[in-house]
PDB file of N, CA and C in Angstrom:
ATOM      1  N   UNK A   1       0.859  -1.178   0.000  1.00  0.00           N
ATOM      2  CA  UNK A   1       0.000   0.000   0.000  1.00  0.00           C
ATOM      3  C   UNK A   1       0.897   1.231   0.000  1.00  0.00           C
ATOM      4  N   UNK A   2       0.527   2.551  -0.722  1.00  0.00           N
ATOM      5  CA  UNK A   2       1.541   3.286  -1.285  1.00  0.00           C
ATOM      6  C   UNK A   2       0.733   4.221  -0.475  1.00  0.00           C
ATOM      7  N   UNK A   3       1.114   5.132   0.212  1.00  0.00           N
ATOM      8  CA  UNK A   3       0.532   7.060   0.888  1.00  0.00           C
ATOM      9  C   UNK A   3       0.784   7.542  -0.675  1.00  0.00           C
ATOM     10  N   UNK A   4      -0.061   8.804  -0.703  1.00  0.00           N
ATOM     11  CA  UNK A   4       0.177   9.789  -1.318  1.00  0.00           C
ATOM     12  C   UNK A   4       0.191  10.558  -0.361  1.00  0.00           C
ATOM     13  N   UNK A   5      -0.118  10.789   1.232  1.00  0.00           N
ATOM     14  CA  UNK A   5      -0.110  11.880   1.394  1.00  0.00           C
ATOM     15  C   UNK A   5       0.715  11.768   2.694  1.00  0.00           C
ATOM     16  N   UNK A   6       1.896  12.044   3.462  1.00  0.00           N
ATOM     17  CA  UNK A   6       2.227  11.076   4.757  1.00  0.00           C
ATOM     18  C   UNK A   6       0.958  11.936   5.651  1.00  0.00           C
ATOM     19  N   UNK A   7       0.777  11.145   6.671  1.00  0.00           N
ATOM     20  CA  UNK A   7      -0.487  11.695   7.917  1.00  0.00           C
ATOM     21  C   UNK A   7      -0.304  12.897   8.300  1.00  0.00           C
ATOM     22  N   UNK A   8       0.944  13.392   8.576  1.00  0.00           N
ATOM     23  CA  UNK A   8       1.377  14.787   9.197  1.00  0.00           C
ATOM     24  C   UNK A   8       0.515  16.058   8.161  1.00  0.00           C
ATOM     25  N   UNK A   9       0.836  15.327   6.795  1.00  0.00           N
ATOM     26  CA  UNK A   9       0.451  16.499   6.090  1.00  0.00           C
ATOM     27  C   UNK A   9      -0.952  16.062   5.996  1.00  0.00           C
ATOM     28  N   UNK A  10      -1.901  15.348   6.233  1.00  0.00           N
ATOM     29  CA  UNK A  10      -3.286  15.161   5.918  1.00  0.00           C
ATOM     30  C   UNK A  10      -4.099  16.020   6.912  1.00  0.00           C
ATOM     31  N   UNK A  11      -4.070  16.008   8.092  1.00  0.00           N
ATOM     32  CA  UNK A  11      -3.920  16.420   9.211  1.00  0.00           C
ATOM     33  C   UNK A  11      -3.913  18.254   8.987  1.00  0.00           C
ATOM     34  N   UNK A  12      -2.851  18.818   8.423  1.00  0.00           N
ATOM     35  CA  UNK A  12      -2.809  20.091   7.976  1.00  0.00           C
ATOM     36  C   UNK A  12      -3.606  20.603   6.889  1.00  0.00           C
ATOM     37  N   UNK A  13      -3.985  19.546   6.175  1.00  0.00           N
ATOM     38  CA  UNK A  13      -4.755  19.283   5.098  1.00  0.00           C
ATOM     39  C   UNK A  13      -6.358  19.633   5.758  1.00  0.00           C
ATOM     40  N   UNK A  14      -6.721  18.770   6.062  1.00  0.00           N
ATOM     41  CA  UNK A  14      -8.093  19.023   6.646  1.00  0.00           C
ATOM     42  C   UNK A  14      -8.294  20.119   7.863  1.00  0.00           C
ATOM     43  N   UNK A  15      -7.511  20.895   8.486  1.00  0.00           N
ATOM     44  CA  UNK A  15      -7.323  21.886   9.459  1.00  0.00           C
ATOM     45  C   UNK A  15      -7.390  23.129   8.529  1.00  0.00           C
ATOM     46  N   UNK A  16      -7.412  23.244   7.273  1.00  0.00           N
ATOM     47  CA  UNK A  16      -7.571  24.418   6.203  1.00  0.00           C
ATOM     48  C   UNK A  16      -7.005  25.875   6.923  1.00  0.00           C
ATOM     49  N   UNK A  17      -5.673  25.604   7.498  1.00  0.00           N
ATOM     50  CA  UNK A  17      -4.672  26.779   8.028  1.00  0.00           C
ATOM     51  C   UNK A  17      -5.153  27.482   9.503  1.00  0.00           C
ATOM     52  N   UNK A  18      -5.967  26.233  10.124  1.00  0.00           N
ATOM     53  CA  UNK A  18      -6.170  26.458  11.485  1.00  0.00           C
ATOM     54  C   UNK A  18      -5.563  25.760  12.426  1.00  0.00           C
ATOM     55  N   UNK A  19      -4.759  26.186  13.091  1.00  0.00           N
ATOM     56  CA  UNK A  19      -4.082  25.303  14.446  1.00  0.00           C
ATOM     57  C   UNK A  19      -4.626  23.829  14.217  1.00  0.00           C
ATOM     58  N   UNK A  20      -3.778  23.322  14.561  1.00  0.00           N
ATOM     59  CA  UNK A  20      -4.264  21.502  14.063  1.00  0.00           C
ATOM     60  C   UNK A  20      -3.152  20.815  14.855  1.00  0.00           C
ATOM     61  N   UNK A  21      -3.888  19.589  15.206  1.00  0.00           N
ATOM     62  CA  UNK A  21      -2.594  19.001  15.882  1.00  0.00           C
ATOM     63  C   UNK A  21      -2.312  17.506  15.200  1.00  0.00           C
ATOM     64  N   UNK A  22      -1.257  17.257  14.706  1.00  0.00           N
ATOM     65  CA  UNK A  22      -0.602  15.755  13.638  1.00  0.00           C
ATOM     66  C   UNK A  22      -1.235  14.499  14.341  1.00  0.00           C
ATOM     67  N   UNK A  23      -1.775  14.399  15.388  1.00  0.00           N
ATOM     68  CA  UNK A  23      -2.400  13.290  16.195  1.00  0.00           C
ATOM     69  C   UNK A  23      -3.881  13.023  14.921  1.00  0.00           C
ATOM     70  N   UNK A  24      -4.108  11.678  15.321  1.00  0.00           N
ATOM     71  CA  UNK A  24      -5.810  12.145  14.681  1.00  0.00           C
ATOM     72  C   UNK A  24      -6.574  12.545  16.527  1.00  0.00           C
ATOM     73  N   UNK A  25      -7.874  12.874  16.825  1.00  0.00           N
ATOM     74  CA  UNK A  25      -8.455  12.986  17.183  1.00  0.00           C
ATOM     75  C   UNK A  25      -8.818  11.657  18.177  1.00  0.00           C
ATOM     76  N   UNK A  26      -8.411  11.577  19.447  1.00  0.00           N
ATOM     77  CA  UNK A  26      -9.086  10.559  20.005  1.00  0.00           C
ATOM     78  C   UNK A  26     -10.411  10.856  20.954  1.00  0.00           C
ATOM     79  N   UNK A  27     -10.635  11.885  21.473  1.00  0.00           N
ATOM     80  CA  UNK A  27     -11.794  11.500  22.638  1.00  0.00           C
ATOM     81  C   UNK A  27     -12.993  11.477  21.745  1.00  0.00           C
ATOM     82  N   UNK A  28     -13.986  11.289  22.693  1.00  0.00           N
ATOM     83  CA  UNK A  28     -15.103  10.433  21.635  1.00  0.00           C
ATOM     84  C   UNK A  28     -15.984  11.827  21.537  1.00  0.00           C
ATOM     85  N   UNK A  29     -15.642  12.924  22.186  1.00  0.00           N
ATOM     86  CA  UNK A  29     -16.604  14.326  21.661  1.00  0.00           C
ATOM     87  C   UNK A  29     -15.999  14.690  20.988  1.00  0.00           C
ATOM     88  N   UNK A  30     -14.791  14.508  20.470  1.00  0.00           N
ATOM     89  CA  UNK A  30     -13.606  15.534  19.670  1.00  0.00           C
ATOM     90  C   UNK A  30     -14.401  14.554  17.823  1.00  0.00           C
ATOM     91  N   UNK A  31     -15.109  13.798  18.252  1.00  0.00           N
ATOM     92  CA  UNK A  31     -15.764  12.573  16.878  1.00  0.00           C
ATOM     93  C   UNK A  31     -17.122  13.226  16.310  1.00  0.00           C
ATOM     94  N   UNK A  32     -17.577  13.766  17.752  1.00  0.00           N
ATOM     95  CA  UNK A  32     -18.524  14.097  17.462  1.00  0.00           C
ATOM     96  C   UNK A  32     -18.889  14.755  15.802  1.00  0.00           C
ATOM     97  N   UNK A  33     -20.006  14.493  14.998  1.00  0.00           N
ATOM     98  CA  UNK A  33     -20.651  14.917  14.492  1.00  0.00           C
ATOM     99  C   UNK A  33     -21.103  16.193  14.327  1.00  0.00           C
ATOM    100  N   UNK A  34     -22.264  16.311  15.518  1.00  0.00           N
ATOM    101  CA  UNK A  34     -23.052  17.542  15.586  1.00  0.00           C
ATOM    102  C   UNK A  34     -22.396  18.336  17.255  1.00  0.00           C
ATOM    103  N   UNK A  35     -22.012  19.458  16.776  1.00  0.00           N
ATOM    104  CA  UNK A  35     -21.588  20.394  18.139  1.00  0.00           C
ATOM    105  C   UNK A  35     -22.442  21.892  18.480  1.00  0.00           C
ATOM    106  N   UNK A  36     -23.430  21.510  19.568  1.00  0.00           N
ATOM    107  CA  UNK A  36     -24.204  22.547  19.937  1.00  0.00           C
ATOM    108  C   UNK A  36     -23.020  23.722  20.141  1.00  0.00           C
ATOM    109  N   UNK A  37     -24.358  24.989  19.071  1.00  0.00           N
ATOM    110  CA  UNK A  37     -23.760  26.329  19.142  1.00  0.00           C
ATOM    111  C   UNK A  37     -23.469  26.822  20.409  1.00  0.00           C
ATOM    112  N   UNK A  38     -24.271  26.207  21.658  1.00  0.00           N
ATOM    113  CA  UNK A  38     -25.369  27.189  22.820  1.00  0.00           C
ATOM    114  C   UNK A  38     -23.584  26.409  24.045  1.00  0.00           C
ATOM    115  N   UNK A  39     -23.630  27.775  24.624  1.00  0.00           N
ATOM    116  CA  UNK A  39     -22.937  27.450  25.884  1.00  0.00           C
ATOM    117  C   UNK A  39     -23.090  26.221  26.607  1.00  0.00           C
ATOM    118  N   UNK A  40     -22.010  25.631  27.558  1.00  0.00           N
ATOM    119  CA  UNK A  40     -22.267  24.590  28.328  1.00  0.00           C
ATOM    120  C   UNK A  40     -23.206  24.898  29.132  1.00  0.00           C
ATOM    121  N   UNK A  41     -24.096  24.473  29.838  1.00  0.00           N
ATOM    122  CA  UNK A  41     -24.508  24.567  31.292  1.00  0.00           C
ATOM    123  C   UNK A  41     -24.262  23.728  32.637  1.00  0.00           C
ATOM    124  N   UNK A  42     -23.865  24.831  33.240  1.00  0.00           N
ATOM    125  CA  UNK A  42     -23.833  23.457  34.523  1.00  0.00           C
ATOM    126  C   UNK A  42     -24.651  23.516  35.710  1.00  0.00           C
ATOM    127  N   UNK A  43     -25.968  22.614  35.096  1.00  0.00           N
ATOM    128  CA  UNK A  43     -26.895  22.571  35.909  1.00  0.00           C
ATOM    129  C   UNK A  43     -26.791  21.661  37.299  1.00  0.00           C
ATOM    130  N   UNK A  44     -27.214  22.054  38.726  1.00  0.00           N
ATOM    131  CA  UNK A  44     -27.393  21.417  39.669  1.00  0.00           C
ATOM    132  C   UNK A  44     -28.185  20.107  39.488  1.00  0.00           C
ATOM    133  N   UNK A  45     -27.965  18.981  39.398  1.00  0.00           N
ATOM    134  CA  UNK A  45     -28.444  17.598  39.515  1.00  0.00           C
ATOM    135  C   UNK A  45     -30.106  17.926  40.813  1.00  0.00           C
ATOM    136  N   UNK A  46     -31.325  17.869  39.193  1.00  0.00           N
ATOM    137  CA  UNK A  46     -32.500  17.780  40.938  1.00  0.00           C
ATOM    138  C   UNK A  46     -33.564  16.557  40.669  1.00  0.00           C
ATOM    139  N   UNK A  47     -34.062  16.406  41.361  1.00  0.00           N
ATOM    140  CA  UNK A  47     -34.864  15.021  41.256  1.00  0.00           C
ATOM    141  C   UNK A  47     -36.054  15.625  40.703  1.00  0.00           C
ATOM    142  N   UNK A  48     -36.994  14.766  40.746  1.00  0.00           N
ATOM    143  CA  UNK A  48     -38.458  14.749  39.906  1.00  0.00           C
ATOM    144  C   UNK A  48     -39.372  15.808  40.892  1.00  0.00           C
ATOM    145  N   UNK A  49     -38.916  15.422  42.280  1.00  0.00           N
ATOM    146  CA  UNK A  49     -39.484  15.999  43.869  1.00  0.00           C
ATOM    147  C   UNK A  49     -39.020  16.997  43.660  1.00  0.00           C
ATOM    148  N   UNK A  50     -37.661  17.723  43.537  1.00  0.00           N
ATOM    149  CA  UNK A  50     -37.426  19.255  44.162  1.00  0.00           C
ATOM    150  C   UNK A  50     -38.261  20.034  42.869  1.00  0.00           C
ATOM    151  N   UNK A  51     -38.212  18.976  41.308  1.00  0.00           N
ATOM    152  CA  UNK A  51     -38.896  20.174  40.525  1.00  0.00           C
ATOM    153  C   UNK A  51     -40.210  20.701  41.070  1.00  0.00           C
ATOM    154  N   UNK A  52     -41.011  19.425  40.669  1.00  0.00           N
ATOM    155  CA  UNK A  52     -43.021  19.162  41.462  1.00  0.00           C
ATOM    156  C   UNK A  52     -42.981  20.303  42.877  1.00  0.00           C
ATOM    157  N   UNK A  53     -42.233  20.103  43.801  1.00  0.00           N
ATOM    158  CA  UNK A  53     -41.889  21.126  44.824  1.00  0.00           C
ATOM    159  C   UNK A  53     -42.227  22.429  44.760  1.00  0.00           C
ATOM    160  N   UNK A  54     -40.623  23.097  43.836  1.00  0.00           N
ATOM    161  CA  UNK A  54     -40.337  24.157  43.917  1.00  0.00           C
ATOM    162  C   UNK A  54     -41.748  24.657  42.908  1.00  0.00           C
ATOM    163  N   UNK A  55     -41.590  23.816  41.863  1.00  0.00           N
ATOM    164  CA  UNK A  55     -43.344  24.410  41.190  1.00  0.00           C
ATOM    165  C   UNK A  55     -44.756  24.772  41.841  1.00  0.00           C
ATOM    166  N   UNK A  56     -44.825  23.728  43.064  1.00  0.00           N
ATOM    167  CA  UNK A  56     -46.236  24.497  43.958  1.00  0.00           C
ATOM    168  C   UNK A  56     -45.843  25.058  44.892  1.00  0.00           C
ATOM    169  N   UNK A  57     -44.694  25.442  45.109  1.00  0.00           N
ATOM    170  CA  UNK A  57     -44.226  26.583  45.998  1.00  0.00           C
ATOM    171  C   UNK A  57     -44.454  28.191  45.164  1.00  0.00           C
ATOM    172  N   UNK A  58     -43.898  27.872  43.850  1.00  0.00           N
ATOM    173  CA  UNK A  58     -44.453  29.239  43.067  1.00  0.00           C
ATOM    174  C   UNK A  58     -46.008  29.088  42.572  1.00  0.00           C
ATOM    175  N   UNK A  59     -46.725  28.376  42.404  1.00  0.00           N
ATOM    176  CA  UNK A  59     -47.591  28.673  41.593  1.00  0.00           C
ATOM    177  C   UNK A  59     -48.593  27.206  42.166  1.00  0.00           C
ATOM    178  N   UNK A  60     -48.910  27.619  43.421  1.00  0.00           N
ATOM    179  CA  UNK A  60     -49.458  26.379  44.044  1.00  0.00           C
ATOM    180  C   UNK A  60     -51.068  26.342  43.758  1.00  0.00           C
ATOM    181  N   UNK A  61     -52.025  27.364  43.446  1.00  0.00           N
ATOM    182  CA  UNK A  61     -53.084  27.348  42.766  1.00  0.00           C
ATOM    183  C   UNK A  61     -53.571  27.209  41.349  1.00  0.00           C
ATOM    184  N   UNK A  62     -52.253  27.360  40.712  1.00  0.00           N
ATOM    185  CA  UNK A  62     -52.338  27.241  39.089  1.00  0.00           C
ATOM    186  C   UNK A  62     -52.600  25.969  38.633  1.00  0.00           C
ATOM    187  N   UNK A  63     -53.002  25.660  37.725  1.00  0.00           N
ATOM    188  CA  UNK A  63     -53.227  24.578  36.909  1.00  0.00           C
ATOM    189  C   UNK A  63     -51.693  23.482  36.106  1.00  0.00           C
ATOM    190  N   UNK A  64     -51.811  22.448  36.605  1.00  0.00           N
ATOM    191  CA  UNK A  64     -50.316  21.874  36.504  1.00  0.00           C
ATOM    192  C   UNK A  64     -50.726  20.984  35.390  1.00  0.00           C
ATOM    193  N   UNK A  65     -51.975  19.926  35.947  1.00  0.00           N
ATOM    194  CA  UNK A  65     -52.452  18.861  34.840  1.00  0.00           C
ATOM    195  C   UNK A  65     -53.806  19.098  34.257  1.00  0.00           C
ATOM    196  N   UNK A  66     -53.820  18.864  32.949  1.00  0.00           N
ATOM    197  CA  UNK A  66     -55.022  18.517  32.204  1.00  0.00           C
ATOM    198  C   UNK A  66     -55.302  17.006  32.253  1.00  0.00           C
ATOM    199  N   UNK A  67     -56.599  16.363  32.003  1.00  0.00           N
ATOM    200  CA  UNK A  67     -56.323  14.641  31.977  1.00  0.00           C
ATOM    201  C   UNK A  67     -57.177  15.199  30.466  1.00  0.00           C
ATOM    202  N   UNK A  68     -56.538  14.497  29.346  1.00  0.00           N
ATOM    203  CA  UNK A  68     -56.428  14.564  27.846  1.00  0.00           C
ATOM    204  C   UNK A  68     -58.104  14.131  27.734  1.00  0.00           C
ATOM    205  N   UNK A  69     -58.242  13.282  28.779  1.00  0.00           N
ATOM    206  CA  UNK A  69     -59.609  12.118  28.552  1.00  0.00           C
ATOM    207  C   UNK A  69     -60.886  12.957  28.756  1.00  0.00           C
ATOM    208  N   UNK A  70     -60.752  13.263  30.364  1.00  0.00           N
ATOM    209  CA  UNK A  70     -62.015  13.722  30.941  1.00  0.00           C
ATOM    210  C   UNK A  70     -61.492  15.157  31.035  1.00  0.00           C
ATOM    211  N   UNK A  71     -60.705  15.962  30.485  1.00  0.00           N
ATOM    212  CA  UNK A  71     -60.149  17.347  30.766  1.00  0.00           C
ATOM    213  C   UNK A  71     -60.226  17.999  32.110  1.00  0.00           C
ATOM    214  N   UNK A  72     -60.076  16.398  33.325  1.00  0.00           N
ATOM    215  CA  UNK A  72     -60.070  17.255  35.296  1.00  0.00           C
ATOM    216  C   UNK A  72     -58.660  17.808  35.005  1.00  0.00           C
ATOM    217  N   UNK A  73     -58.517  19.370  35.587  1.00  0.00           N
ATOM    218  CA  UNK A  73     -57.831  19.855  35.769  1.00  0.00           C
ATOM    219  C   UNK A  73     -56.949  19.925  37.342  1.00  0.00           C
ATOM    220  N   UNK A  74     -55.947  19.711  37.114  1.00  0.00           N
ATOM    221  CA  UNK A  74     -55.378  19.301  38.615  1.00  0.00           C
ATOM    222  C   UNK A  74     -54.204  20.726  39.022  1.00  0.00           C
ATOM    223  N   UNK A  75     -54.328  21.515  40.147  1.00  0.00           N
ATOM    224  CA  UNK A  75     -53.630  22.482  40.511  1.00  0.00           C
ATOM    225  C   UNK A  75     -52.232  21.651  40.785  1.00  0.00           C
ATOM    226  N   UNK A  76     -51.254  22.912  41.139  1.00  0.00           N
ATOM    227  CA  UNK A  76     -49.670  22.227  41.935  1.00  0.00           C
ATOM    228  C   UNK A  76     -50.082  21.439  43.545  1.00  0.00           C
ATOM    229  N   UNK A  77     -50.608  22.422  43.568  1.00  0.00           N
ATOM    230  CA  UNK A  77     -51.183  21.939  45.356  1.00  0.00           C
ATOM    231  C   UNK A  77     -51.738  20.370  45.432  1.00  0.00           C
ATOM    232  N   UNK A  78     -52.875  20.353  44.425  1.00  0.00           N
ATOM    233  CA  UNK A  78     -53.557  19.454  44.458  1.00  0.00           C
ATOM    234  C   UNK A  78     -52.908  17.731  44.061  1.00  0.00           C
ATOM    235  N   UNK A  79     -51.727  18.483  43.127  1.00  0.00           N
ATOM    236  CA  UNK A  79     -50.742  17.342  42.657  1.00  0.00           C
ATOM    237  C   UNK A  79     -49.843  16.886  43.861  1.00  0.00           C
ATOM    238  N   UNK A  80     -48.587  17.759  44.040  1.00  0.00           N
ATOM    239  CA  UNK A  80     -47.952  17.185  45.779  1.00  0.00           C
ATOM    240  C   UNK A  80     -48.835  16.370  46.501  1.00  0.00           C
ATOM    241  N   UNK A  81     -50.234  17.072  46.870  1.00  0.00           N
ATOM    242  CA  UNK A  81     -50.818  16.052  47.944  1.00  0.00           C
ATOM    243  C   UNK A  81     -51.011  14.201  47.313  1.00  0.00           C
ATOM    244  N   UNK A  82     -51.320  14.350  46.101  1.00  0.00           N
ATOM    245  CA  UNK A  82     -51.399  13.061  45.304  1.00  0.00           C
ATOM    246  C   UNK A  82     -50.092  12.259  45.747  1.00  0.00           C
ATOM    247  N   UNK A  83     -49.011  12.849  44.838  1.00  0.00           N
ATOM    248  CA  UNK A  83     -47.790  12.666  44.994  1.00  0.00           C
ATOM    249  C   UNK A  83     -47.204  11.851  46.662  1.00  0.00           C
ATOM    250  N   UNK A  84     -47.545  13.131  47.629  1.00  0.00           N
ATOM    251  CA  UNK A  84     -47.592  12.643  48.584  1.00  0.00           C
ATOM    252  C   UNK A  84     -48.328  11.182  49.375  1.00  0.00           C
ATOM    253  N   UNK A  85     -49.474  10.899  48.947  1.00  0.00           N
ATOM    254  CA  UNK A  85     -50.069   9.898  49.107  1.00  0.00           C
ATOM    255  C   UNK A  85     -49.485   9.129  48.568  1.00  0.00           C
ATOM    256  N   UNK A  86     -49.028   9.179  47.091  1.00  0.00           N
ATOM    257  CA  UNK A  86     -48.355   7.569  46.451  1.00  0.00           C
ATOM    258  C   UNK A  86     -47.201   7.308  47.542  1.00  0.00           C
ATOM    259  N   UNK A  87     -46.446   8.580  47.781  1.00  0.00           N
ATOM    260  CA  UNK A  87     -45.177   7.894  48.671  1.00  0.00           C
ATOM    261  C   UNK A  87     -45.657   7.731  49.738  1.00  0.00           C
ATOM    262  N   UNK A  88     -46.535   7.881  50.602  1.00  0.00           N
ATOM    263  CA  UNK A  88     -47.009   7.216  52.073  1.00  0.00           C
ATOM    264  C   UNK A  88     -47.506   5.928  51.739  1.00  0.00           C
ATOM    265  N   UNK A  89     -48.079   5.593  50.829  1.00  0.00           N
ATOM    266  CA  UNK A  89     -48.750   4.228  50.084  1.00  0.00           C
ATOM    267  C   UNK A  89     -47.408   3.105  50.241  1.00  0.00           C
ATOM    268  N   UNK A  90     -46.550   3.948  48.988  1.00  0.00           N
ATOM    269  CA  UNK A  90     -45.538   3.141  48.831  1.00  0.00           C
ATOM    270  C   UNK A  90     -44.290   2.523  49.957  1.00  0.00           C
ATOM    271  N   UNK A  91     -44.543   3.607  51.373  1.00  0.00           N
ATOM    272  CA  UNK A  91     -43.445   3.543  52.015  1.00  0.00           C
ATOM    273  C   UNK A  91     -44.077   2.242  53.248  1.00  0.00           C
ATOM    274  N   UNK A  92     -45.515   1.910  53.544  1.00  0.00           N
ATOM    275  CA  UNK A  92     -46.781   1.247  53.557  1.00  0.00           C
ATOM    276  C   UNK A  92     -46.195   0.241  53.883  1.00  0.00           C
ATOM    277  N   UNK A  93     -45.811  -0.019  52.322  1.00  0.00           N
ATOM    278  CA  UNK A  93     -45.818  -1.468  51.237  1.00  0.00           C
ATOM    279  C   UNK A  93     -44.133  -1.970  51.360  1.00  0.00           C
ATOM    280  N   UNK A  94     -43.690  -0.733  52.202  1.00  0.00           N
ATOM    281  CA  UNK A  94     -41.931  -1.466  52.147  1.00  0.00           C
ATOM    282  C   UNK A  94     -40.853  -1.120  51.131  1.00  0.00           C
ATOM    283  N   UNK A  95     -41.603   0.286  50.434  1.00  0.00           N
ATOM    284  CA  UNK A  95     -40.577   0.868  49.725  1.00  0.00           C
ATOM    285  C   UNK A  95     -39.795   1.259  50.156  1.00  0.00           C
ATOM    286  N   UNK A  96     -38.647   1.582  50.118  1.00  0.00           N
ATOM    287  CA  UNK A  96     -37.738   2.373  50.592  1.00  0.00           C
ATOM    288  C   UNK A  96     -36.567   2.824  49.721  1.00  0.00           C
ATOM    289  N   UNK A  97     -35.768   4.027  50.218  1.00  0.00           N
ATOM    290  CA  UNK A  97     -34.764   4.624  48.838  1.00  0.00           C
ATOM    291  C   UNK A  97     -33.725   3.223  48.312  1.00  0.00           C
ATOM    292  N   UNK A  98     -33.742   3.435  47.411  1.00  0.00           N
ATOM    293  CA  UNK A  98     -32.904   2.196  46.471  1.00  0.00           C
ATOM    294  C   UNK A  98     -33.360   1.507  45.880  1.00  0.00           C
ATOM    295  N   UNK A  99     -34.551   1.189  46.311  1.00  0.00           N
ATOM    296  CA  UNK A  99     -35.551  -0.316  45.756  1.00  0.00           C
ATOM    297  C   UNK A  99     -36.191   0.441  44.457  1.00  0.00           C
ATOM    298  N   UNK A 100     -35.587  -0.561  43.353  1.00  0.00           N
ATOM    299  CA  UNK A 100     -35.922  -0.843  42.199  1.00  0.00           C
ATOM    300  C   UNK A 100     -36.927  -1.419  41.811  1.00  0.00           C
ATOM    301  N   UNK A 101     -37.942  -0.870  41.222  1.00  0.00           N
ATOM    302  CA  UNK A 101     -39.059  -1.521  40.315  1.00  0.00           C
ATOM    303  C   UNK A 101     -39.294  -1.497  38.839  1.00  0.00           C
ATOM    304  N   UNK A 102     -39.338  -2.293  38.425  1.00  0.00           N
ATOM    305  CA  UNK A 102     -39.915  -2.110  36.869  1.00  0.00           C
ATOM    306  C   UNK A 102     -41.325  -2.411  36.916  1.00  0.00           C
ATOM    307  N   UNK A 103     -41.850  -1.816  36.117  1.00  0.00           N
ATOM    308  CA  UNK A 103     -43.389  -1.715  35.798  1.00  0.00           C
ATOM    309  C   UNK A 103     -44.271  -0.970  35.225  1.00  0.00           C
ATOM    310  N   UNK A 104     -45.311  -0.901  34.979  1.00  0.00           N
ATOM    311  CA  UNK A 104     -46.140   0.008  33.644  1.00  0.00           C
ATOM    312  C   UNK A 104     -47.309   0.371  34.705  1.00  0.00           C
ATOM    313  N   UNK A 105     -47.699   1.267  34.823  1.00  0.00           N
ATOM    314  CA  UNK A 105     -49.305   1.840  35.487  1.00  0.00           C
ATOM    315  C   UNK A 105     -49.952   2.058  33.719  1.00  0.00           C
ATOM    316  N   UNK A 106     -51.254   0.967  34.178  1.00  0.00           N
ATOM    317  CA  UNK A 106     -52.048   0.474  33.018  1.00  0.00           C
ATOM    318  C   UNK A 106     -53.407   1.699  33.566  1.00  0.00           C
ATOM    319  N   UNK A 107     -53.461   1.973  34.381  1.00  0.00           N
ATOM    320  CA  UNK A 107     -54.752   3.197  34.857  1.00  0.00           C
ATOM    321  C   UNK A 107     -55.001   4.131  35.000  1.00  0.00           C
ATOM    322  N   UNK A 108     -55.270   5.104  34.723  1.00  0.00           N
ATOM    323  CA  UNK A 108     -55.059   6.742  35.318  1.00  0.00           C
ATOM    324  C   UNK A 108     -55.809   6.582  36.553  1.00  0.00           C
ATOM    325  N   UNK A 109     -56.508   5.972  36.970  1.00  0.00           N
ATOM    326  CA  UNK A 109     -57.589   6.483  38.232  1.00  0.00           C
ATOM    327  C   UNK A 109     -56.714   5.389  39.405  1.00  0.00           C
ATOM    328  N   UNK A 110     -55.410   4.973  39.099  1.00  0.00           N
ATOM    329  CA  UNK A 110     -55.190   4.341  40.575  1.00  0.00           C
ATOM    330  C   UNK A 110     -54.794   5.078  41.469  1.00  0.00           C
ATOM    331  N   UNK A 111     -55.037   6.123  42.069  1.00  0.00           N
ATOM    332  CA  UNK A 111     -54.860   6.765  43.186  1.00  0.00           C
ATOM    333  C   UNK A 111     -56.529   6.912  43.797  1.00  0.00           C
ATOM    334  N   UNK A 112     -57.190   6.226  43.046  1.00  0.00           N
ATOM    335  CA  UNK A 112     -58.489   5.717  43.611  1.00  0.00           C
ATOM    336  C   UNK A 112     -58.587   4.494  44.574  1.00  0.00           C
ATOM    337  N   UNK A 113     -57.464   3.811  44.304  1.00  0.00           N
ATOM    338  CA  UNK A 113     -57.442   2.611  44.832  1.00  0.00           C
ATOM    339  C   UNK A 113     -56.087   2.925  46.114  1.00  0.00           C
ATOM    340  N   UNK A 114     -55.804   3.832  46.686  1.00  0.00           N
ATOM    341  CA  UNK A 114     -54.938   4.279  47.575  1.00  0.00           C
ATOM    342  C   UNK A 114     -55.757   4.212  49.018  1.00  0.00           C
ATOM    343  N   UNK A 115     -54.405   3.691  50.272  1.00  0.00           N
ATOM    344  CA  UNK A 115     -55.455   3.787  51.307  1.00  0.00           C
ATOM    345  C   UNK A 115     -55.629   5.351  51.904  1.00  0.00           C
TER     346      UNK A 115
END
């Protein structure tokens, strides 16, 4: 197998007279494809709870859910307390932090069936 081009110069080649370095490219973002225009962010890590939270802390009478079906409209307030019930339900039943479940909720109305 014959080069026409040795690597050093391919390298300068595809860098079209921009700083370039004779390595190819190893980390796996430097591969990347597509590179967002938009700044990094470095968002604080929050759970599903501090969002639902901090949302009926601002806007605890507003309207959070539509149900697509029967169009009941459910406030922030009215959601936490739900919320709250599944985890008193669940903690009941022997949930506790760590415990893994897989599973599908086949119902919208099971918080009907809550004690």
């Amino acid at each position: 197998m014959r080069l026409l081009i040795r690597p050093g110069k391919a390298w300068r080649i595809l860098a079209h007279g921009r700083p370039y370095s004779t390595a190819p490219p190893t980390s796996v973002a430097s591969q990347r494809i597509y590179v967002s225009p938009h700044e990094h962010l470095d968002l604080t890590p929050r759970t599903a709870w501090d969002i639902v939270s901090a949302a009926s802390a601002l806007h605890a009478d507003k309207v959070a859910l539509i149900c697509g079906v029967t169009h009941k409209q459910v406030t922030h307030r009215e959601f936490v307390v739900s919320v709250k019930a599944i985890a008193v339900s669940l903690a009941q039943r022997g949930v506790t932090k760590g415990t893994v479940r897989k599973g599908t909720m086949t119902s919208a109305a099971f918080t009907d069936r809550l004690p």
